[in-house]
N, C-alpha and C. Protein backbone atom coordinates (compact mmCIF):
# COMPACT_ATOMS: atom_id res chain seq x y z
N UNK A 1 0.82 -1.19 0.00
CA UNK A 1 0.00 0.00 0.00
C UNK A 1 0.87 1.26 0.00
N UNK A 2 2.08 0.95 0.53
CA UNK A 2 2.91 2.42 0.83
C UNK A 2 3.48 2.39 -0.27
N UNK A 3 3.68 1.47 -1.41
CA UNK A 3 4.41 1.72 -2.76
C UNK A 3 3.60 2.41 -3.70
N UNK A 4 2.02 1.81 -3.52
CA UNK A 4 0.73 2.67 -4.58
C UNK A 4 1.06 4.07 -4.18
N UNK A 5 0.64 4.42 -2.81
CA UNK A 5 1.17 5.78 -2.30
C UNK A 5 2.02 6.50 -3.41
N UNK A 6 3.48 6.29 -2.87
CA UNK A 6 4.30 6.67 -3.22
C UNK A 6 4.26 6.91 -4.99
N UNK A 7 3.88 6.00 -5.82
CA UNK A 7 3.74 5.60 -6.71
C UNK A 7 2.68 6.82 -7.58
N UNK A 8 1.55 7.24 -6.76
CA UNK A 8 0.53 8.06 -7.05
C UNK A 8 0.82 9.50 -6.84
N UNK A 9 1.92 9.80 -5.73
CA UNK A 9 2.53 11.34 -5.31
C UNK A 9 3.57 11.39 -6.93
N UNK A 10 4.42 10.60 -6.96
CA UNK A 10 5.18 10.64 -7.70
C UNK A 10 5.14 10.62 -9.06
N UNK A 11 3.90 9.93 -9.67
CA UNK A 11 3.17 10.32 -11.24
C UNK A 11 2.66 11.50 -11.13
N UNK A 12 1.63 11.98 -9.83
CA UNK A 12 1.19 12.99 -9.86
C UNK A 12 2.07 14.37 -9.90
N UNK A 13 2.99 14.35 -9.56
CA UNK A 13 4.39 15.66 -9.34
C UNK A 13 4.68 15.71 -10.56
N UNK A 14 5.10 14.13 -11.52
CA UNK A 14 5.71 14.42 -12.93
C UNK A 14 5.11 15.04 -13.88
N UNK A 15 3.16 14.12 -13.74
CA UNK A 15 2.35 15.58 -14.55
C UNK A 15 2.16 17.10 -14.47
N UNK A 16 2.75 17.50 -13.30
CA UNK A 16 2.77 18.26 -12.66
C UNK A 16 4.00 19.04 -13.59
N UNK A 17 4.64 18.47 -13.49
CA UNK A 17 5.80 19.01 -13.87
C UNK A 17 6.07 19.13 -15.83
N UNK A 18 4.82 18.43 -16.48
CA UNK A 18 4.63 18.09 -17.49
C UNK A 18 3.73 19.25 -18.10
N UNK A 19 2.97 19.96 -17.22
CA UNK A 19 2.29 21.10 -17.79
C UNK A 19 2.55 22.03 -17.02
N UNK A 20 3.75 21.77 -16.59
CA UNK A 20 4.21 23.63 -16.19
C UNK A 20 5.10 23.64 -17.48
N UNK A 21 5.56 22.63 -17.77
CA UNK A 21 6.67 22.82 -19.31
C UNK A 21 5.62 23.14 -20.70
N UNK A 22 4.34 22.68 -20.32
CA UNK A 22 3.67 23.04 -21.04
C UNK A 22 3.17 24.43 -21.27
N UNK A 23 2.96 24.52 -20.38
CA UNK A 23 2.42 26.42 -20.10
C UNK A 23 3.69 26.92 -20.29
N UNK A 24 4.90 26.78 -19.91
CA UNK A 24 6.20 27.67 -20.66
C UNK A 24 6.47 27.62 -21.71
N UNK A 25 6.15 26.54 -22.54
CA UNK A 25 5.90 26.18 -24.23
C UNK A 25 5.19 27.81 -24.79
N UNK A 26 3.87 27.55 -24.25
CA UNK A 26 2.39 28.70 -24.63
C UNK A 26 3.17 30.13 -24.19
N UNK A 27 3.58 29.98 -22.77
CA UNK A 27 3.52 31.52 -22.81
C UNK A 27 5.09 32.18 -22.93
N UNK A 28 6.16 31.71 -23.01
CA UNK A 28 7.21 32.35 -22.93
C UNK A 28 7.33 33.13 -24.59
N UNK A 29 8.18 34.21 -24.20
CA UNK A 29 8.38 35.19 -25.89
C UNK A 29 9.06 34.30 -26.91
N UNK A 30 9.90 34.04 -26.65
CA UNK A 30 11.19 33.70 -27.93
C UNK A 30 11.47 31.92 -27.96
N UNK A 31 12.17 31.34 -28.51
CA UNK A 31 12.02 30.23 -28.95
C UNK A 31 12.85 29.31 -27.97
N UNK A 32 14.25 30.71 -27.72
CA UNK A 32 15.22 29.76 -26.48
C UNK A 32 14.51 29.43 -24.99
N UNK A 33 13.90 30.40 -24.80
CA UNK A 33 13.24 30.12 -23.20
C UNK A 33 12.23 29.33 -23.53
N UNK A 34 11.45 29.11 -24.60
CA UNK A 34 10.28 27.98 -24.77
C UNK A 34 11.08 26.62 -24.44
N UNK A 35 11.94 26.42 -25.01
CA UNK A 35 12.52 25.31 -25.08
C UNK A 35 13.63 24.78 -23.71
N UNK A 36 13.95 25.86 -22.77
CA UNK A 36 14.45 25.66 -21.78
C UNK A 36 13.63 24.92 -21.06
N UNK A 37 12.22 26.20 -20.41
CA UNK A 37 11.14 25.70 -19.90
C UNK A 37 10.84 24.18 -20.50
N UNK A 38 10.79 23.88 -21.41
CA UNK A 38 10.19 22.48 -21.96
C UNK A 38 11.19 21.21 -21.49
N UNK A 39 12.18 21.58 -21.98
CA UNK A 39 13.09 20.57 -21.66
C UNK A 39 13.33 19.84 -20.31
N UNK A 40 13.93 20.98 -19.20
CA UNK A 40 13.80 21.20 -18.16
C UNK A 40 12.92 20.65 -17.61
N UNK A 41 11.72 21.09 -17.67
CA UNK A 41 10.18 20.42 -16.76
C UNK A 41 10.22 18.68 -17.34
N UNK A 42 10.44 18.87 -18.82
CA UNK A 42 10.23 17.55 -19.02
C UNK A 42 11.15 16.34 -18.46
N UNK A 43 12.69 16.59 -18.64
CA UNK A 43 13.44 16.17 -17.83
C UNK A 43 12.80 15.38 -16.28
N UNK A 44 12.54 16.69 -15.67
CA UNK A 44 12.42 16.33 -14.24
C UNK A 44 10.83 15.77 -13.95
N UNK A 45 9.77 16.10 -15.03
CA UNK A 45 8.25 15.05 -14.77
C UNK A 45 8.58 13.91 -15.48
N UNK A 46 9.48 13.67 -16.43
CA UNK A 46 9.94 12.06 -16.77
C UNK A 46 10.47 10.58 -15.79
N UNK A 47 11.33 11.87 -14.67
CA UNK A 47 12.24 11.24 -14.02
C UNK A 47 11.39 10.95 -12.76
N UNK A 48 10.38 11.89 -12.57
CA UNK A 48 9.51 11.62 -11.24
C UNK A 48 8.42 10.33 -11.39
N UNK A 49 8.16 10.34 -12.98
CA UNK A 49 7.21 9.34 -13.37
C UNK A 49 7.69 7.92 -13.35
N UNK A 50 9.39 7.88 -14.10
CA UNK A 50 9.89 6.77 -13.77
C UNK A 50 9.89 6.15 -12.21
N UNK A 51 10.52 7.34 -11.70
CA UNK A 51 10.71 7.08 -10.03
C UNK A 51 9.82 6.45 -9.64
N UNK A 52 8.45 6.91 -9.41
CA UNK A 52 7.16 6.33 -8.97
C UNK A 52 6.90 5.37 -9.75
N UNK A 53 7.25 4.71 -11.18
CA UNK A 53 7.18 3.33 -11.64
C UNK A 53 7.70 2.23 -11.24
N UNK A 54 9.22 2.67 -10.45
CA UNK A 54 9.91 1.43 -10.04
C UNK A 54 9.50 0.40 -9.26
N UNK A 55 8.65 1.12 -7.85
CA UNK A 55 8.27 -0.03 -6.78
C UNK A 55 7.21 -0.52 -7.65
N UNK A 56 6.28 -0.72 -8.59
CA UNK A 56 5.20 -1.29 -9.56
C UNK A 56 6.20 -2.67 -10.40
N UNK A 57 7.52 -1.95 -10.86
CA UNK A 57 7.71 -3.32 -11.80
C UNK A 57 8.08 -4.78 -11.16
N UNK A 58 8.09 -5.83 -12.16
CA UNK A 58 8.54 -7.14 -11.42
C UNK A 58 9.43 -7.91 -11.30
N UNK A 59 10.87 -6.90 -11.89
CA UNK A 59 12.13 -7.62 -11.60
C UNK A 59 13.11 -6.15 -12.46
N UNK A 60 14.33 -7.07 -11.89
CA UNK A 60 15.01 -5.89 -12.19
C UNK A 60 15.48 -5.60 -13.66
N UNK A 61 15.13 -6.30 -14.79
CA UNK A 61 14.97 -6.07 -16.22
C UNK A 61 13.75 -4.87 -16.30
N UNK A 62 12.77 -5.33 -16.01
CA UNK A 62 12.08 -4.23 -16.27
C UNK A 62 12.33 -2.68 -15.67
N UNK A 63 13.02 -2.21 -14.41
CA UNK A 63 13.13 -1.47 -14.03
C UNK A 63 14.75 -0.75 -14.62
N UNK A 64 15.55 -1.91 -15.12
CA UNK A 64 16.68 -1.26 -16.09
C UNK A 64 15.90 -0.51 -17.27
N UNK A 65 15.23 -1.15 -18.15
CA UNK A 65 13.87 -0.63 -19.55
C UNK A 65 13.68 1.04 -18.96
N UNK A 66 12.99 0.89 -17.86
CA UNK A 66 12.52 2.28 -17.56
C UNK A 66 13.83 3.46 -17.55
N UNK A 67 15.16 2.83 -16.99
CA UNK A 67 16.07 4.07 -16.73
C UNK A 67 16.67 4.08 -17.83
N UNK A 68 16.83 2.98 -18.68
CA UNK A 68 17.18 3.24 -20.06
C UNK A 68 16.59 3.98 -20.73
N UNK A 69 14.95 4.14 -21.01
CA UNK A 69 14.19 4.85 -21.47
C UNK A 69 14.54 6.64 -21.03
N UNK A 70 14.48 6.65 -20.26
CA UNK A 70 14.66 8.18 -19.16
C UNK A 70 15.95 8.83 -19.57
N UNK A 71 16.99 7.45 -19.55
CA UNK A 71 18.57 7.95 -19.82
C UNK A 71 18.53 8.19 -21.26
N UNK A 72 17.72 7.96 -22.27
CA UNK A 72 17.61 7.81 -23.84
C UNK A 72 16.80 9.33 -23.95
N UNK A 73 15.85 9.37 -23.32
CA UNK A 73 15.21 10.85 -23.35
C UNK A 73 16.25 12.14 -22.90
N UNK A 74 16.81 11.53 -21.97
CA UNK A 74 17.61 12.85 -21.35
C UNK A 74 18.94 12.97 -22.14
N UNK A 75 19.69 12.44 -22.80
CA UNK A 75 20.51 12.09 -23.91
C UNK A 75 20.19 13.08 -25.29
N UNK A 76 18.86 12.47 -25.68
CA UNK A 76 18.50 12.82 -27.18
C UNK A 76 17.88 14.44 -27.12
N UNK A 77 17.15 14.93 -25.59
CA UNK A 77 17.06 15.83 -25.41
C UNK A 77 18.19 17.04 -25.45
N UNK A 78 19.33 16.66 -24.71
CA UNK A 78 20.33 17.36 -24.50
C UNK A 78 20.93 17.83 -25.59
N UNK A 79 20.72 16.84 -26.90
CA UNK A 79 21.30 16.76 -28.14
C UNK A 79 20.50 18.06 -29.57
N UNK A 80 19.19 17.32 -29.04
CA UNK A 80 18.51 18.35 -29.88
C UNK A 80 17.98 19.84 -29.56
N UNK A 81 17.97 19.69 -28.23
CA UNK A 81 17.50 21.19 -27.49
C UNK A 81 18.18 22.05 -28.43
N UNK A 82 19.65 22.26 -28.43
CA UNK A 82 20.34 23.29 -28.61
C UNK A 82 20.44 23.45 -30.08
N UNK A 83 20.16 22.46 -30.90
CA UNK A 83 20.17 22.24 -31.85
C UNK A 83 19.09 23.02 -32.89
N UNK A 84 17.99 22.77 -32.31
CA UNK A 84 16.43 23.61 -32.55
C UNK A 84 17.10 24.87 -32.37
N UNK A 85 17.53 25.19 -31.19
CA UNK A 85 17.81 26.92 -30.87
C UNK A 85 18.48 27.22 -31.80
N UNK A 86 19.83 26.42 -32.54
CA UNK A 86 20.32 27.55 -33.33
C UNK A 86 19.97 27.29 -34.66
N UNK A 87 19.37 26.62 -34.93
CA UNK A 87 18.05 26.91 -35.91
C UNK A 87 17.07 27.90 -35.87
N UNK A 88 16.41 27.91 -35.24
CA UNK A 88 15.83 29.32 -34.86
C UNK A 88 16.32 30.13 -34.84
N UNK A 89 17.28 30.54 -34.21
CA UNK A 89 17.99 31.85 -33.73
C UNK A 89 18.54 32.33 -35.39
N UNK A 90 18.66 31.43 -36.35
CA UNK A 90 18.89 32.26 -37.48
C UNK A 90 17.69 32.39 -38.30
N UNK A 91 16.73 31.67 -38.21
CA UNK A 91 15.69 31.82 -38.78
C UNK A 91 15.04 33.18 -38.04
N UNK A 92 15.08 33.52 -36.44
CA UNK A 92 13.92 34.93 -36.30
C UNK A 92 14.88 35.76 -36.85
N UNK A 93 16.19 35.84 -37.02
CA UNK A 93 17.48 36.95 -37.56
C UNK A 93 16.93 37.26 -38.53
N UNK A 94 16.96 36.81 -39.80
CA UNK A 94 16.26 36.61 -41.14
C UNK A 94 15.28 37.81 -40.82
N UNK A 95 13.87 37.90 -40.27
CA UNK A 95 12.74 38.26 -39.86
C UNK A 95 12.99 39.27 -39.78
């Protein structure tokens, strides 16, 4: 019962954390802080969602899957974030 708990604070924080990156998507001005905000929140409601998945799985293969998954997001994120920006950043120049 104390793992559902835990399990339910801890999905609940990551959505949490999933539409505050969302609302910084909508409301920030320029393209670099959209994408900070996004990244950022997403990062840390990914990692809260995993967290609260672990006591649920049923061996320790499945709970490697999940940090692989998380470590593959936070990887490919890191990669493309900056990547988008300086794409943009010459595209609003242009403008």
């Amino acid at each position: 019962m104390l793992a559902n708990g835990f399990t339910i604070v801890a999905v609940l924080a990551g959505l949490v954390f999933f539409v505050a990156g969302t609302a910084g998507l909508l409301r920030f001005p320029d393209t670099s802080s959209r994408l900070h905000a996004l990244t950022k929140a997403d990062h840390l409601g990914l990692g809260l969602i995993v967290l609260g998945l672990l006591p649920q799985v049923g061996g320790v293969g499945e709970a490697a899957r999940l940090l692989a998954i998380w470590a593959l997001v936070m990887l490919s994120s890191a990669a493309v974030g900056p990547m988008i920006a300086r794409l943009t950043r010459g595209q609003e120049g242009a403008e």
